[in-house]
Protein backbone atom coordinates (compact mmCIF):
# COMPACT_ATOMS: atom_id res chain seq x y z
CA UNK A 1 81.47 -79.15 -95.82
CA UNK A 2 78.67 -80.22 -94.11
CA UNK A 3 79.40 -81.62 -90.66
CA UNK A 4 76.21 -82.64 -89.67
CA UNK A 5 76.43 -85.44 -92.45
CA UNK A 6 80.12 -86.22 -91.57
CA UNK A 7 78.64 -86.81 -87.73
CA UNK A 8 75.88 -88.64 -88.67
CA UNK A 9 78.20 -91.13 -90.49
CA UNK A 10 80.32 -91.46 -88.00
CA UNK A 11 77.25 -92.37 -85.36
CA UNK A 12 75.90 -94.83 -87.56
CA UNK A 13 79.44 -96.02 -87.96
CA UNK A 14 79.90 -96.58 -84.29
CA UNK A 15 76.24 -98.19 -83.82
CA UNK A 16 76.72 -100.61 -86.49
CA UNK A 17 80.26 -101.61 -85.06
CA UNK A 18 78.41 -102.15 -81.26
CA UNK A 19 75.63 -103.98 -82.80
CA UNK A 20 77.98 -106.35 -85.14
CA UNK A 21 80.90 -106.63 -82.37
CA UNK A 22 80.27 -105.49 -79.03
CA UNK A 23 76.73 -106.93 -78.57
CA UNK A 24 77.24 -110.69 -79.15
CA UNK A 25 80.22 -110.14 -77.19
CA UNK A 26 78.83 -109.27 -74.29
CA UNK A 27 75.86 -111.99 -74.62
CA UNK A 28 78.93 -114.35 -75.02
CA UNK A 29 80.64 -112.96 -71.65
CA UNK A 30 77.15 -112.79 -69.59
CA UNK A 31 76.25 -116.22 -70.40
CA UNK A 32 79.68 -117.46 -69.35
CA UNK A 33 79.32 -115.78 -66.31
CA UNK A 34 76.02 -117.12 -65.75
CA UNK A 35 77.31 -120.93 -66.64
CA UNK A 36 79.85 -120.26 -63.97
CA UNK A 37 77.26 -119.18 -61.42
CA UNK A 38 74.98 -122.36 -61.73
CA UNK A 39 78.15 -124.28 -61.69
CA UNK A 40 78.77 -122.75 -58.66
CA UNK A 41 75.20 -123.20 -57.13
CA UNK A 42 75.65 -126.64 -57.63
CA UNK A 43 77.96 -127.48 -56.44
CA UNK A 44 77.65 -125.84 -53.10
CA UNK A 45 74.33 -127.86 -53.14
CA UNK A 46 76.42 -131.31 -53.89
CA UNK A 47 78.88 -130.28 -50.84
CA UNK A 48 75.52 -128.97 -48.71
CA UNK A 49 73.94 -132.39 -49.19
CA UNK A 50 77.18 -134.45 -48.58
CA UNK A 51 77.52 -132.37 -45.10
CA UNK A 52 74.13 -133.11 -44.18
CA UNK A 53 73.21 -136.79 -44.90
CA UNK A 54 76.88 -137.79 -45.06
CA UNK A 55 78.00 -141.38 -46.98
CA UNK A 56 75.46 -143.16 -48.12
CA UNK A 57 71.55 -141.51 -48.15
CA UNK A 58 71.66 -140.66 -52.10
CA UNK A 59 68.05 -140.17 -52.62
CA UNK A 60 67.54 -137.70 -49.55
CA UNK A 61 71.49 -136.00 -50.80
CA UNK A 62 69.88 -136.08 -54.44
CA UNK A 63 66.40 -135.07 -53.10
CA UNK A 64 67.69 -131.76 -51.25
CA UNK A 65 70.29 -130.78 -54.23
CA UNK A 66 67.18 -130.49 -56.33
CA UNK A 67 64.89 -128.57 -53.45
CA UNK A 68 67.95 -126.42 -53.21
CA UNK A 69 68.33 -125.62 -56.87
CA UNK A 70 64.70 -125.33 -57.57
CA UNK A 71 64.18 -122.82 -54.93
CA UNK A 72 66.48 -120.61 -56.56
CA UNK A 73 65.25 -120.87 -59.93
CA UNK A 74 67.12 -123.96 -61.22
CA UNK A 75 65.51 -126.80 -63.19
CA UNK A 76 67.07 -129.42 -61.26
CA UNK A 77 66.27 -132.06 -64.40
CA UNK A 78 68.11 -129.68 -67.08
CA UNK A 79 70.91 -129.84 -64.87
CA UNK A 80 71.23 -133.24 -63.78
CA UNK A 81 74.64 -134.16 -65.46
CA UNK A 82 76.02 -131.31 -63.79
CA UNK A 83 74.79 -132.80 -60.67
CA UNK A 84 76.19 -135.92 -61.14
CA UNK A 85 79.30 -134.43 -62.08
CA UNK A 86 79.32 -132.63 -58.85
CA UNK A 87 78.29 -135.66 -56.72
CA UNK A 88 81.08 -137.41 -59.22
CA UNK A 89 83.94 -134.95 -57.92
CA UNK A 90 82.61 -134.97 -53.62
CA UNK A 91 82.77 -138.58 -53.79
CA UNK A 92 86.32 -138.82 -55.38
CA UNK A 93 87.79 -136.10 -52.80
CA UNK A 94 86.16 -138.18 -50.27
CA UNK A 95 87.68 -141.31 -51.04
């Protein structure tokens, strides 16, 4: 028996399986992680703003949330129903 052959099926085996399975999996878990990061970001800008300018003053609160986000990378625009959420969430624990 020829165990070169037998090994070379079984590596081509286990590549196939990482490229089918493993692969989108770990795009899948990555960009989840990622989600949670700018999620994050945000809303640490929301509560940064809401510190700063305090009640009222929503352009210069919106104004620094997207400086803030930009500055790390962020389009501010793709983002901005996540910002609202945010701002949504600050002014209900507010209240």
């Amino acid at each position: 028996m020829d165990w070169n052959l037998v090994l070379e099926f079984i590596i081509t085996v286990a590549t196939i399986a990482v490229a089918i399975f493993l692969v989108p999996w770990l795009k899948e878990k990555l960009g989840a992680e990622r989600a949670q990061q700018l999620e994050d970001l945000i809303w640490k800008a929301v509560q940064a703003a809401e510190q700063l300018f305090g009640a009222g003053n929503g352009a210069q609160k919106k104004a620094y949330v997207v400086e803030y986000l930009e500055a790390r990378g962020v389009d501010a625009e793709a983002v901005d129903a996540d910002i609202e959420a945010a701002v949504l969430e600050v002014n209900n624990m507010v209240k």
